[in-house]
Protein backbone atom coordinates (compact mmCIF):
# COMPACT_ATOMS: atom_id res chain seq x y z
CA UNK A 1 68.94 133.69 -145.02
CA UNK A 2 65.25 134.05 -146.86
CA UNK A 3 62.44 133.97 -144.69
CA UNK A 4 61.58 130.98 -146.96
CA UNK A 5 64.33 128.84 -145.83
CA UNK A 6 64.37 129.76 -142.48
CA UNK A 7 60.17 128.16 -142.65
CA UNK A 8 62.38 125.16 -144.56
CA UNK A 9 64.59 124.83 -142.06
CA UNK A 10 62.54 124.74 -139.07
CA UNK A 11 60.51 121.91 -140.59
CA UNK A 12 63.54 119.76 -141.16
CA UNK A 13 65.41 120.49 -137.35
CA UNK A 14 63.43 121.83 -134.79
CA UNK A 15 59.78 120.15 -136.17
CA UNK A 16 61.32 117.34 -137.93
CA UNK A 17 59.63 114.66 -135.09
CA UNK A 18 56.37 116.21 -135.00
CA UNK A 19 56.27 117.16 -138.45
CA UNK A 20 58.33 116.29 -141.11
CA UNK A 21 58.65 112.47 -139.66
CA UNK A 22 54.85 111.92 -139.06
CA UNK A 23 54.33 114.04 -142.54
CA UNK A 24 56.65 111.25 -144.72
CA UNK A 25 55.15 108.29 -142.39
CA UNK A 26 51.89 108.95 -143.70
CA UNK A 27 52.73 109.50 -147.19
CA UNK A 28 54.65 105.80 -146.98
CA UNK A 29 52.04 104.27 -144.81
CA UNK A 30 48.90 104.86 -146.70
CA UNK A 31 51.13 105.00 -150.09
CA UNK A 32 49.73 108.18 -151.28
CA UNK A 33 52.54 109.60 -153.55
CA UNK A 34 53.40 106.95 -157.01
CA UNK A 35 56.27 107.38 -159.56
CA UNK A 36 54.71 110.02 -162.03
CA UNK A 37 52.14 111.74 -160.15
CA UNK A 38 51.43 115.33 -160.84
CA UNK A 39 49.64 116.53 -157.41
CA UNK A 40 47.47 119.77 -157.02
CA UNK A 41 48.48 120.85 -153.80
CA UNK A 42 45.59 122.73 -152.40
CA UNK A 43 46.14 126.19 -150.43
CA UNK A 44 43.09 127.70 -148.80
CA UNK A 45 45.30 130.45 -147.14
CA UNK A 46 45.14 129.03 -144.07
CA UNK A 47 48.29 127.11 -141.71
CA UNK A 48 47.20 123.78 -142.51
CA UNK A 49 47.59 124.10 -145.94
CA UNK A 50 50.68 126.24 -146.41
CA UNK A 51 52.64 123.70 -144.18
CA UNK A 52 51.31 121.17 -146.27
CA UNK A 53 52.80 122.67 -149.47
CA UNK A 54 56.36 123.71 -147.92
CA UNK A 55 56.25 119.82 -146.97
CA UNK A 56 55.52 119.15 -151.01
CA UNK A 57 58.39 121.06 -151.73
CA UNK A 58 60.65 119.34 -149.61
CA UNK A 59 59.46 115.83 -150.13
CA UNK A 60 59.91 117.08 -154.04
CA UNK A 61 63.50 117.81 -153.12
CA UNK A 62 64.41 114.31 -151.28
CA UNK A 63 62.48 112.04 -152.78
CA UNK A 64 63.33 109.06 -154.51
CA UNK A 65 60.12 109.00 -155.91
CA UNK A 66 59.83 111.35 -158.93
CA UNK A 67 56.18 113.34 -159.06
CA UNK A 68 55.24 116.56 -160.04
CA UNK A 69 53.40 119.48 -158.24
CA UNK A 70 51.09 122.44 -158.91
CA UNK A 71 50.06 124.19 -156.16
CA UNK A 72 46.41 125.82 -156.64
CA UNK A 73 44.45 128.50 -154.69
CA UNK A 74 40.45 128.62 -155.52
CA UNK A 75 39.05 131.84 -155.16
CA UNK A 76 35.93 131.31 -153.84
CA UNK A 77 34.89 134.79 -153.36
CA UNK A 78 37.46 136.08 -150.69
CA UNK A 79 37.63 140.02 -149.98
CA UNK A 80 40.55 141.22 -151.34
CA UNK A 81 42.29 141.63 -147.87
CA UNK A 82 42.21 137.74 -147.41
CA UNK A 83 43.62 137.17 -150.97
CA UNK A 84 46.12 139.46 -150.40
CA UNK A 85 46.94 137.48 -147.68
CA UNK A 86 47.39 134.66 -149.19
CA UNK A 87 49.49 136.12 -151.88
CA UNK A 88 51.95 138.10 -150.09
CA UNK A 89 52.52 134.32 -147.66
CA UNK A 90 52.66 132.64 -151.38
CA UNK A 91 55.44 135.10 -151.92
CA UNK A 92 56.85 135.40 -148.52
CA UNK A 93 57.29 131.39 -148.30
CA UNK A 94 57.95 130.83 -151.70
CA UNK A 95 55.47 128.75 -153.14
CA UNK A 96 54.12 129.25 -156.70
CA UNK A 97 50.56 129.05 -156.59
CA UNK A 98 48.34 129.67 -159.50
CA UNK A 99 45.16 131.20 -158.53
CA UNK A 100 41.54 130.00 -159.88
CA UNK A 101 38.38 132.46 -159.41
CA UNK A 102 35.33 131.13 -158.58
CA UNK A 103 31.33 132.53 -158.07
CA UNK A 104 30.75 129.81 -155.17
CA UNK A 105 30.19 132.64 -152.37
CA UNK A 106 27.98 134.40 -154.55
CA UNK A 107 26.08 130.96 -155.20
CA UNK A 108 25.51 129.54 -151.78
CA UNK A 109 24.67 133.17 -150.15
CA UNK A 110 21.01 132.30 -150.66
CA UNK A 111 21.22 128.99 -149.17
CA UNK A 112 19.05 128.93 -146.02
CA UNK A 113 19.52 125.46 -145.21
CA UNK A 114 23.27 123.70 -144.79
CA UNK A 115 25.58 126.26 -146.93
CA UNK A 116 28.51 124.89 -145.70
CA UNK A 117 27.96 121.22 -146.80
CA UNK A 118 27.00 122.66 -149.99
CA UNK A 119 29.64 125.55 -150.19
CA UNK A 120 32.04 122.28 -149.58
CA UNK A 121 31.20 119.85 -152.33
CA UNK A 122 31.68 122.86 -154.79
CA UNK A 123 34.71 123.94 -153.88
CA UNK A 124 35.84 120.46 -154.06
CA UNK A 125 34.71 119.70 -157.12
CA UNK A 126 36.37 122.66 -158.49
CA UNK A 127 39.09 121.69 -157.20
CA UNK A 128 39.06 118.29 -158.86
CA UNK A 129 38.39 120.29 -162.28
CA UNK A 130 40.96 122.65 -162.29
CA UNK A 131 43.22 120.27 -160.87
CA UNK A 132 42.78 117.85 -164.26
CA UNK A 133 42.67 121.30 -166.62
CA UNK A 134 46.31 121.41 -165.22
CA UNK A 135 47.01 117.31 -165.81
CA UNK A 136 47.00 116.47 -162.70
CA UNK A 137 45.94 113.05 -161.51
CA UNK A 138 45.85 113.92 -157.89
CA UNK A 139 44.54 116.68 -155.32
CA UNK A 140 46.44 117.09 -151.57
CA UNK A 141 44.40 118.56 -148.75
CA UNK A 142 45.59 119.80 -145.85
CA UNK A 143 43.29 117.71 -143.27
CA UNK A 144 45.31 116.76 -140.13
CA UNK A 145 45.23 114.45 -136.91
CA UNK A 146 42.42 116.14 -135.26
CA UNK A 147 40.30 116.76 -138.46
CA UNK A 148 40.69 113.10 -138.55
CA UNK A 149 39.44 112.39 -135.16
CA UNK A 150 37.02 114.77 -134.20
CA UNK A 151 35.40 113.51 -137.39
CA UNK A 152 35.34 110.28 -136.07
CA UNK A 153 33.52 111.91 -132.93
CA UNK A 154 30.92 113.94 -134.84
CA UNK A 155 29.96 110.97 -136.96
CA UNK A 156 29.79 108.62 -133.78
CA UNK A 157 27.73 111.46 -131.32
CA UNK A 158 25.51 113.31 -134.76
CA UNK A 159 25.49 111.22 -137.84
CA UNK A 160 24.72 107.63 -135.59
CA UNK A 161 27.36 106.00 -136.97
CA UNK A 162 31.06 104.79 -137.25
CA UNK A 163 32.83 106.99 -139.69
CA UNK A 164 36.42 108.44 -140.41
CA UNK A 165 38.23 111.02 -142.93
CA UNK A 166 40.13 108.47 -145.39
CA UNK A 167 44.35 109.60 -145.82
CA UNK A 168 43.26 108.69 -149.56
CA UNK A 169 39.78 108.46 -151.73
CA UNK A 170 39.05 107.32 -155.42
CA UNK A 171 36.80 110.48 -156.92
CA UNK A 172 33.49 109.02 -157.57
CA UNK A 173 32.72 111.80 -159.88
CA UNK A 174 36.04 112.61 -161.59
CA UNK A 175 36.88 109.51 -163.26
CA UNK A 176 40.94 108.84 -162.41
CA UNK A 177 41.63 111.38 -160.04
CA UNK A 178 42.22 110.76 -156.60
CA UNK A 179 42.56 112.84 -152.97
CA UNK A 180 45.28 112.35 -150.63
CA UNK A 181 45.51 113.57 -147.42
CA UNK A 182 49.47 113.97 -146.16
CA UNK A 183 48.94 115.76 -142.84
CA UNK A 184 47.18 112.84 -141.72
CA UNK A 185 49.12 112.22 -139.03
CA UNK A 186 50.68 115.94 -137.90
CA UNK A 187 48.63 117.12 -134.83
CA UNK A 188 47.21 120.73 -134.89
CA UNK A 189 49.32 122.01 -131.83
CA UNK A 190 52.07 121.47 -133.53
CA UNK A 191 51.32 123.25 -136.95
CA UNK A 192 50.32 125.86 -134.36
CA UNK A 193 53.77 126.18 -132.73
CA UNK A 194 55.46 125.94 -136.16
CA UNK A 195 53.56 128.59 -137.55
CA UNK A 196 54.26 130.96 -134.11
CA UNK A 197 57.52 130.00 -134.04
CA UNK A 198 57.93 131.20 -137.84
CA UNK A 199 55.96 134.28 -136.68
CA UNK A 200 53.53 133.48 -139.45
CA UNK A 201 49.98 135.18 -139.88
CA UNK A 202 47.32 133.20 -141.72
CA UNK A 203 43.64 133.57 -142.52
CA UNK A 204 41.90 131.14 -140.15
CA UNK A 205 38.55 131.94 -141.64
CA UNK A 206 37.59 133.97 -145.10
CA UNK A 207 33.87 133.31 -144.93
CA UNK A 208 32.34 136.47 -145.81
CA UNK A 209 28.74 134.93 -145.79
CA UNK A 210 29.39 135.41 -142.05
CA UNK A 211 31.59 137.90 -141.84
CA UNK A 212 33.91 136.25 -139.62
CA UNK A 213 37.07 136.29 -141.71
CA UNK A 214 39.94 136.40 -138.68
CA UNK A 215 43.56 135.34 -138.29
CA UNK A 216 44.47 133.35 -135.48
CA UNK A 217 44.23 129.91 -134.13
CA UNK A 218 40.68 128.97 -132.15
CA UNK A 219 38.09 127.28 -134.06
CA UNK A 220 34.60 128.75 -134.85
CA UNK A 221 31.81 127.86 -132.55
CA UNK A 222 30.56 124.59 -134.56
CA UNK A 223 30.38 120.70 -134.04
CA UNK A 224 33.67 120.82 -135.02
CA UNK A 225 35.10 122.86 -132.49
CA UNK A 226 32.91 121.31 -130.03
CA UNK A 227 34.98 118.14 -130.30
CA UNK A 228 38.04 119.94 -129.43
CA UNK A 229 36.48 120.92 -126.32
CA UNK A 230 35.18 117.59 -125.54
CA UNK A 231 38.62 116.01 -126.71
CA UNK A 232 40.57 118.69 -124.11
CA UNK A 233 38.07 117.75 -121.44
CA UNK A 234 38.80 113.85 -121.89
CA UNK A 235 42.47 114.31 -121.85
CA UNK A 236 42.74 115.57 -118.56
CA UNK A 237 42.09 112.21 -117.31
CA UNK A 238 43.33 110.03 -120.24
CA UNK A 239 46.54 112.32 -121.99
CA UNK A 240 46.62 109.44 -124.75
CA UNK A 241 42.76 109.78 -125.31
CA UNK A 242 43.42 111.46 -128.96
CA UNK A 243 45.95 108.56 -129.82
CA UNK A 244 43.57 106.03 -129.23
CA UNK A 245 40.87 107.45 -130.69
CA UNK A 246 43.22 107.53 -133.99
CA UNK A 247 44.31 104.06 -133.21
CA UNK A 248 40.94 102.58 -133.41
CA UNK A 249 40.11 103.35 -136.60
CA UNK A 250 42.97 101.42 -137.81
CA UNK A 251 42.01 98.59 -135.36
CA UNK A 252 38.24 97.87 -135.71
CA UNK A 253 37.22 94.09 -134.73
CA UNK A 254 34.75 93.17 -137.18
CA UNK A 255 33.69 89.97 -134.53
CA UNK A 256 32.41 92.53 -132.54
CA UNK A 257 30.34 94.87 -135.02
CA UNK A 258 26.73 94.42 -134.92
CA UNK A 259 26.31 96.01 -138.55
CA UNK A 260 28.58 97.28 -141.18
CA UNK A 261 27.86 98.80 -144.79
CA UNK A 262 30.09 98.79 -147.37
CA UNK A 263 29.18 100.70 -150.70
CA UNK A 264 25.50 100.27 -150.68
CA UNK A 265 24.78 97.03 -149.49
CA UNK A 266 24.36 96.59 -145.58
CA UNK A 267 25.34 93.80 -143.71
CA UNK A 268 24.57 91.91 -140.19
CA UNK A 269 26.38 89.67 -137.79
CA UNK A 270 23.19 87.52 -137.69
CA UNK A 271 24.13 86.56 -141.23
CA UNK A 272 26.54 84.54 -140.55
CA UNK A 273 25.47 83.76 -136.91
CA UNK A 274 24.57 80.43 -137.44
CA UNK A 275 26.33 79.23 -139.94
């Protein structure tokens, strides 16, 4: 047996509860794959993302509904150790990816203030761009459970306010193209012991700005990885603390909001307090 369908096979028997069933609920639930969509499936090299796409594949395989894939790989400016990387696990799991260079390292390495954010919104919107180039009306990303609520932490604790990572968004700048999110639900420990159990080696990091390319599974020392540790600390005494955390997002009591926004008009219970 390939390598490739041993990965395939895993996924559909020994990860097919904490996987490939919470992978297909989310894709039902937030109704993010249509009869005739062509999807960029994006691979950054990392675990995330390469599960996501063998998941594409199958879905592709069993579906009822009929949709087309590409799946891309922006260059962003990797060394050529990381690429190769992500080539020979291409190979090695069987994907077809078509690889896009880009200048976006190069650009952001004289950014003193929030490179990140801004090495971010370019790669996305590259993304978006080569993603139509290729007719493709949709882009997948490989954000999962705890992207979704450690987000919801960092907004809450840093950005003063109540905000989530959506399993779907309209592109406000690419007019018809939209982002889905299909590992919305699929919890990082469990791409972790899928990808062990696979013996599979991914780039974790290929930032060469900071020289901290690496493969493995611990987070970098940021916000982010701050709310794992503040998530692992809470779960000691509440084991369903990362459930509920998703849970409430899909359960917020507007009676009990003092303000809300939505696009760019704010609003206030003392609106309609009185009336």
């Amino acid at each position: 047996m390939e390598k490739f369908e041993e990965v395939e096979r895993s996924i559909a028997k020994k990860f097919r509860k904490n996987i490939w069933s919470k992978f297909i609920s989310a894709v039902k639930e937030y109704k993010l794959i249509k009869e005739g969509d062509k999807i960029a499936v994006c691979i950054s090299g990392g675990k995330d993302s390469m599960l996501m796409a063998k998941c594409m594949q199958q879905l592709q395989k069993y579906s009822e509904v009929n949709f087309e894939t590409e799946y891309i790989v922006m260059n962003p400016g990797y060394n050529e150790i990381n690429r190769q990387i992500i080539e020979d696990n291409a190979r090695l799991l069987n994907v077809p990816i078509k690889v896009f260079n880009t200048q976006i390292y190069d650009i952001v390495a004289n950014i003193e203030e929030t490179p990140c954010y801004l090495c971010a919104r370019m790669r996305r919107g590259y993304l978006y761009r080569y993603a139509r180039e290729l007719g493709c009306n949709k882009i997948s990303l490989g954000h999962h459970f705890d992207d979704v609520i450690e987000t919801v932490l960092m907004s809450t604790l840093y950005a003063a306010e109540f905000k989530t990572m959506m399993p779907k968004l309209k592109s406000t700048n690419h007019e018809g193209m939209e982002l889905i999110r299909p590992m919305y639900k699929v919890k990082e420990e469990d791409i972790i012991a899928w990808k062990k159990y696979n013996d599979l080696q991914f780039i974790r990091c290929a930032c060469r700005l900071t020289e901290s390319c690496a493969t493995g599974d611990e987070g970098m020392g940021s916000k982010r990885q701050e709310m794992k540790e503040l998530i692992r600390k809470l779960r000691k005494t509440n084991p369903h603390i990362d459930a509920n955390i998703f849970r409430s997002i899909h359960n917020v009591n507007l009676e009990t909001i003092i303000g809300y926004k939505k696009g760019n008009k704010r609003h206030s219970f003392l609106d309609d307090y009185d009336k």
